[in-house]
N, C-alpha and C. Protein backbone atom coordinates (compact mmCIF):
# COMPACT_ATOMS: atom_id res chain seq x y z
N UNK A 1 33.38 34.62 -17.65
CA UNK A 1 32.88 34.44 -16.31
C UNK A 1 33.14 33.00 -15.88
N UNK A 2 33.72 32.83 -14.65
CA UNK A 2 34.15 31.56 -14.37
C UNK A 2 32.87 30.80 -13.89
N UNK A 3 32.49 29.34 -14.09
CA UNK A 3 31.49 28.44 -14.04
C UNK A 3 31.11 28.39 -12.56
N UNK A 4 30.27 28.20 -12.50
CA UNK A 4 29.37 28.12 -10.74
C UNK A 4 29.48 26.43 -10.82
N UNK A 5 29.83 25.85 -9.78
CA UNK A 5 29.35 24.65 -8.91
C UNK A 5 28.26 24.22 -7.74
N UNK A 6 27.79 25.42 -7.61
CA UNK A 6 26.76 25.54 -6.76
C UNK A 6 25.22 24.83 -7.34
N UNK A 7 24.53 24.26 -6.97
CA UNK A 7 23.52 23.65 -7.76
C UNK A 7 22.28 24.98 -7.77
N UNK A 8 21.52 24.66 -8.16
CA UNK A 8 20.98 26.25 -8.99
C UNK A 8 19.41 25.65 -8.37
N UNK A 9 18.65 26.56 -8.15
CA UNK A 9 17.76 26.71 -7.49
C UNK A 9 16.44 26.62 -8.56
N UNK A 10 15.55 26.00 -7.97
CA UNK A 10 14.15 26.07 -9.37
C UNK A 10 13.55 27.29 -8.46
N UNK A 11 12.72 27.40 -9.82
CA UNK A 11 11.45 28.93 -9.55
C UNK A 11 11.03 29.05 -8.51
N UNK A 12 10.56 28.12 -7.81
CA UNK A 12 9.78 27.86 -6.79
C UNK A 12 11.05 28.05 -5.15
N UNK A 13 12.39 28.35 -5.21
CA UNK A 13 13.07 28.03 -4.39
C UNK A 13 12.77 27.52 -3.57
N UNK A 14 13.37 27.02 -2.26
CA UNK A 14 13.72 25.61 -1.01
C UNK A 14 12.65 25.50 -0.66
N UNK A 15 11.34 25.68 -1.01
CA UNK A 15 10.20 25.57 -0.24
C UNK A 15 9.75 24.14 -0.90
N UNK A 16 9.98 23.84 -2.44
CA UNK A 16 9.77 22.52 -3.31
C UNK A 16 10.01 21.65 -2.69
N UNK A 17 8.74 20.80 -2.44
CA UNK A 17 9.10 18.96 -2.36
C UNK A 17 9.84 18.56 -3.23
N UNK A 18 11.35 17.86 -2.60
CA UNK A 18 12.03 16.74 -3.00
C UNK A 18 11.55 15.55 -2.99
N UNK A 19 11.34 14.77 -3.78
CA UNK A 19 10.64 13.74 -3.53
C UNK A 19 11.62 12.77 -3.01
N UNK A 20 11.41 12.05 -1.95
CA UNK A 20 12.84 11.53 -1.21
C UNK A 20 13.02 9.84 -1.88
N UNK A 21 13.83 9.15 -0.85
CA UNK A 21 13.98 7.89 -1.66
C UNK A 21 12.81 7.32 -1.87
N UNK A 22 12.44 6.99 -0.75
CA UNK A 22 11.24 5.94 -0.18
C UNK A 22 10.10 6.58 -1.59
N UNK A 23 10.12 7.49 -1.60
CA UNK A 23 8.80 8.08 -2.74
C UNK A 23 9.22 7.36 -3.63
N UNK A 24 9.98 7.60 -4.52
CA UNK A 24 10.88 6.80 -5.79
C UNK A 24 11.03 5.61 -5.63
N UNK A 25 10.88 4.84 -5.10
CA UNK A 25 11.35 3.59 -5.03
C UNK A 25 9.58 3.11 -4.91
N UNK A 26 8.89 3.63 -4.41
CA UNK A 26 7.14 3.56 -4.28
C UNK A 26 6.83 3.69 -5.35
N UNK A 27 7.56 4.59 -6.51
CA UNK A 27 6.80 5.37 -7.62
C UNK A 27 7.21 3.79 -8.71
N UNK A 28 8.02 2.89 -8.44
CA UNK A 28 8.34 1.72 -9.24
C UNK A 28 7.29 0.68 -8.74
N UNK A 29 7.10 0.80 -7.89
CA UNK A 29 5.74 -0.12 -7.70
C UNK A 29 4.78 -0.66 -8.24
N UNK A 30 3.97 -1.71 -8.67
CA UNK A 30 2.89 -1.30 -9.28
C UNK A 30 1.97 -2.36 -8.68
N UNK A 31 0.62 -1.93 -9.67
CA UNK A 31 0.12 -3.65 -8.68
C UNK A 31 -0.65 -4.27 -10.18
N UNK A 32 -0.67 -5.61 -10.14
CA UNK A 32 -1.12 -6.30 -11.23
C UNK A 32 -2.15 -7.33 -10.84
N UNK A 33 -3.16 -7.66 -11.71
CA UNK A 33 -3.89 -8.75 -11.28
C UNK A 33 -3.66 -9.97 -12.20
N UNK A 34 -3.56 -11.38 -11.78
CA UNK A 34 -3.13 -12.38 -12.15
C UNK A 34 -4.15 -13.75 -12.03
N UNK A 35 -5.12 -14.04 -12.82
CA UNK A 35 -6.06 -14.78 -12.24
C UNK A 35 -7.02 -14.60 -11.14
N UNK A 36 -7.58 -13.41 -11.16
CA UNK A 36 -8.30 -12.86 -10.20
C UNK A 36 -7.84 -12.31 -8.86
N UNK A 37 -6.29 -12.26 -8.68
CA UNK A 37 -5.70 -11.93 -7.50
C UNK A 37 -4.98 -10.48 -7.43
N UNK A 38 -4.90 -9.29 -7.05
CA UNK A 38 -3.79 -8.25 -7.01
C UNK A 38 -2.55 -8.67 -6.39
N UNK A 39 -2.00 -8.62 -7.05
CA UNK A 39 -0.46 -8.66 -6.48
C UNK A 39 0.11 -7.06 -7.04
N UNK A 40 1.22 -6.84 -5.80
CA UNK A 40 1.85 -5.71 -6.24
C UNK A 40 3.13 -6.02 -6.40
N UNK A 41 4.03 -5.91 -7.62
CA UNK A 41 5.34 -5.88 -8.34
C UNK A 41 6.19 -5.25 -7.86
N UNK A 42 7.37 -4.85 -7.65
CA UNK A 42 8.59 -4.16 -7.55
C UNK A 42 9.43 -4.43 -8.06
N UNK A 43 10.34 -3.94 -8.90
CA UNK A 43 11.48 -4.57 -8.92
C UNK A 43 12.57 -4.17 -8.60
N UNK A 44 13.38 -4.97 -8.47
CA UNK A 44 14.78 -4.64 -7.73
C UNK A 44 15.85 -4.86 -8.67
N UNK A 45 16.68 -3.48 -9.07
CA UNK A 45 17.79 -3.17 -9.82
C UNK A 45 18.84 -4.61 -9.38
N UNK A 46 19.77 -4.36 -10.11
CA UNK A 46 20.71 -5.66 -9.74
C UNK A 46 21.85 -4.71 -8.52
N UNK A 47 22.25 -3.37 -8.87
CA UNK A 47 23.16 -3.51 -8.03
C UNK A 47 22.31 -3.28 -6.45
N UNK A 48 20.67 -3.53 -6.51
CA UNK A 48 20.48 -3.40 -5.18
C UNK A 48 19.99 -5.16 -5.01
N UNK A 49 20.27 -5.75 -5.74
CA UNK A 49 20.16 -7.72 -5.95
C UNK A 49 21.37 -7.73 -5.09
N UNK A 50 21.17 -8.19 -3.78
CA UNK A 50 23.00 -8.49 -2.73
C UNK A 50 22.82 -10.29 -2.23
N UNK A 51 21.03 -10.98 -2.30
CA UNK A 51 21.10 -12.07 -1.41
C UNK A 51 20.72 -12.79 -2.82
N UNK A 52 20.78 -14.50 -2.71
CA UNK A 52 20.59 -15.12 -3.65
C UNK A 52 18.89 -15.98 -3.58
N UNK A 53 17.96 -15.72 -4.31
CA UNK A 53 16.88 -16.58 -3.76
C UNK A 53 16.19 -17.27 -5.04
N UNK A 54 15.42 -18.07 -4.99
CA UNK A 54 15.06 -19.41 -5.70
C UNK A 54 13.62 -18.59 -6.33
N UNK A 55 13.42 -18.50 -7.33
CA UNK A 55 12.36 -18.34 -8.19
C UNK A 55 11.50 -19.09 -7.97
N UNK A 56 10.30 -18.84 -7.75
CA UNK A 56 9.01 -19.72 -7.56
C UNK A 56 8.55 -20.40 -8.98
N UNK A 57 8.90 -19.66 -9.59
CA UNK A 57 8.32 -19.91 -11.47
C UNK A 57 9.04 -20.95 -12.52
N UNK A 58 10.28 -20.95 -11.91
CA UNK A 58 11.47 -22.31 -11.89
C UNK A 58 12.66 -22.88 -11.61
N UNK A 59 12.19 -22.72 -9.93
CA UNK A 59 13.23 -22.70 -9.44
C UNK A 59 14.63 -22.85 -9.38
N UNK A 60 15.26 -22.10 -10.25
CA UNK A 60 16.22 -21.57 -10.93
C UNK A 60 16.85 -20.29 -9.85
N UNK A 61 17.77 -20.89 -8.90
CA UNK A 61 18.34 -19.68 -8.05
C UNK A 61 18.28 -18.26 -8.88
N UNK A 62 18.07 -17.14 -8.17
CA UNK A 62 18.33 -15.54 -8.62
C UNK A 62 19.38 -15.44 -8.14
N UNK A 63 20.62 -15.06 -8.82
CA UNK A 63 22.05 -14.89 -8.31
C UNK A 63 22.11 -13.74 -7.98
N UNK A 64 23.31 -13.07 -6.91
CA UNK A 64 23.43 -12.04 -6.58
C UNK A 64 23.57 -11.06 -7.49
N UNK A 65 23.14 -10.01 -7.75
CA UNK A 65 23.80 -8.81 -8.87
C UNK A 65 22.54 -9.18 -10.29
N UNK A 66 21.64 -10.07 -10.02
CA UNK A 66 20.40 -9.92 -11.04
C UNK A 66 19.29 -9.72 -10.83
N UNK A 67 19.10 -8.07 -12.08
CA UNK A 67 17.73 -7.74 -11.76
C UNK A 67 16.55 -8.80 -11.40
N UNK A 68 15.68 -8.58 -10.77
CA UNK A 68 14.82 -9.57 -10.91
C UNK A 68 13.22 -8.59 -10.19
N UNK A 69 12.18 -9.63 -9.78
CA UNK A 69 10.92 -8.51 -9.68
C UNK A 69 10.70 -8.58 -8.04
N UNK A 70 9.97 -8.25 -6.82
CA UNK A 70 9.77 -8.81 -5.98
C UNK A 70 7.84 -8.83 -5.90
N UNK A 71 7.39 -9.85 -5.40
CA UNK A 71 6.29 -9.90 -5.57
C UNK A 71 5.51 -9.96 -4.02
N UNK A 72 3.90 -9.47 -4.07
CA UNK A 72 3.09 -9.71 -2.69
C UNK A 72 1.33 -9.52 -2.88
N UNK A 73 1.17 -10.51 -2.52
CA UNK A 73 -0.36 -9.98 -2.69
C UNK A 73 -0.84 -8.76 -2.18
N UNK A 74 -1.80 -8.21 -2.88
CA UNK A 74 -1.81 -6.62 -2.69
C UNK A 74 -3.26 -6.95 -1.70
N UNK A 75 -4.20 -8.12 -1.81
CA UNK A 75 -5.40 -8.11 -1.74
C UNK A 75 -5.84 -9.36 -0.26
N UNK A 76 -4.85 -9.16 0.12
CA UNK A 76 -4.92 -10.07 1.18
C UNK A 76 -5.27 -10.46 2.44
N UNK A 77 -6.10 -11.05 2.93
CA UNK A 77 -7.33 -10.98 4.02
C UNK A 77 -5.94 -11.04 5.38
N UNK A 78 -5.06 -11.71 5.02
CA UNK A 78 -4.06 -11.93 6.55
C UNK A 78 -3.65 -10.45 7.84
N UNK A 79 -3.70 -9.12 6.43
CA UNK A 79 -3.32 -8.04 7.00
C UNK A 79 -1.79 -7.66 6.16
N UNK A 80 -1.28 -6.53 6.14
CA UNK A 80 -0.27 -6.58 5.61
C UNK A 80 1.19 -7.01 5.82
N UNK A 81 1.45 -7.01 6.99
CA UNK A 81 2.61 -7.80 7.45
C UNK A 81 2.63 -9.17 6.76
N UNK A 82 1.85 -10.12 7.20
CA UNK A 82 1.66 -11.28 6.84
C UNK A 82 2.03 -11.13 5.30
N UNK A 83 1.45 -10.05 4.31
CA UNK A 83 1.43 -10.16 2.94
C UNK A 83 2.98 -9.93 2.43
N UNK A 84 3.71 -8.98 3.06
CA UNK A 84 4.78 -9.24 2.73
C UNK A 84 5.75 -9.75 3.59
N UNK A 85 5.42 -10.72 4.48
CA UNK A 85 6.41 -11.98 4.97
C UNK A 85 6.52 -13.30 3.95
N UNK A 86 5.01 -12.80 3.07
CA UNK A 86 4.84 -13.89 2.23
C UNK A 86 5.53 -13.51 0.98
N UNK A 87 5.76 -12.23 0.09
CA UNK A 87 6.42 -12.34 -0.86
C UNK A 87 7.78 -13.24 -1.11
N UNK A 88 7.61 -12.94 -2.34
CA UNK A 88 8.81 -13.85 -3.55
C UNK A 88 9.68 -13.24 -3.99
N UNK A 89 10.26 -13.94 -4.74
CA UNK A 89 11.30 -12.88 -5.85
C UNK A 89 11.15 -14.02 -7.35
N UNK A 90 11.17 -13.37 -8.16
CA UNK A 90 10.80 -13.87 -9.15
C UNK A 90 12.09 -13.31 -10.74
N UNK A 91 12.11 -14.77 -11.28
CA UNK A 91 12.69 -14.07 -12.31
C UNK A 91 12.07 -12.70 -13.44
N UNK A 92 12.43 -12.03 -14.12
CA UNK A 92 11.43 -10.86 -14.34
C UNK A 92 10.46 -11.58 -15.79
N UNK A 93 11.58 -12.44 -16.41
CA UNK A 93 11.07 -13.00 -17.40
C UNK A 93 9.89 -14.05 -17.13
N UNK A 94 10.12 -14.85 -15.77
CA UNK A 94 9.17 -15.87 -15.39
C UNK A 94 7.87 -15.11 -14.64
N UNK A 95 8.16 -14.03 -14.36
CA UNK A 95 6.69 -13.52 -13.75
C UNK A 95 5.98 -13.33 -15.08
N UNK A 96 6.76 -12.51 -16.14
CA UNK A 96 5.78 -12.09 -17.62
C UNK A 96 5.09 -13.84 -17.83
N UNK A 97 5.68 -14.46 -18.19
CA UNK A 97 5.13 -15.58 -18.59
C UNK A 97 4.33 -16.60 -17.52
N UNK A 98 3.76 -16.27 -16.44
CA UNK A 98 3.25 -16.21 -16.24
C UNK A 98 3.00 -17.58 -15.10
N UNK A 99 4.27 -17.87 -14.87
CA UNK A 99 5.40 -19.30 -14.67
C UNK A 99 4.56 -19.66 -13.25
């Protein structure tokens, strides 16, 4: 019997939530507390790393094409816009340590 290319349907057929990008890319999220503060983490794969920006932890440019984390206070009285106009980008190693 010659092979199907057609993608194959789960139990549940077309009625199943796909979980779309925006979900997945949410589901990497997290939030951490750091000296009494929430911040929420992301990180960003390298081939989606395209601009170059300066590490807060030592300031050591992030070159284009390296993973690295993006950071924002999760807990922040400004409102949320403000919270992430204020994020960073951080090396992934200098956020662990705590830089």
């Amino acid at each position: 019997m010659p092979r199907s290319n057609r993608p194959r349907r789960s139990a549940g057929g077309a009625d199943d939530d796909e979980p779309g990008l925006d979900r997945l890319l949410a589901g990497w999220k997290r939030t951490e507390t750091r000296r009494g503060i929430s911040w929420n983490v992301q990180p960003v794969s390298a081939a989606s790393a395209v601009k170059a920006y300066a590490c807060p932890g030592c300031s050591v440019p992030i070159a284009p094409g390296t993973a690295h984390l993006v950071t924002w206070r999760a807990d922040g009285v400004m409102g949320d816009a403000s919270d992430l106009a204020a994020r960073r980008h951080w090396h992934t190693h200098c956020w662990r340590i705590g830089a």
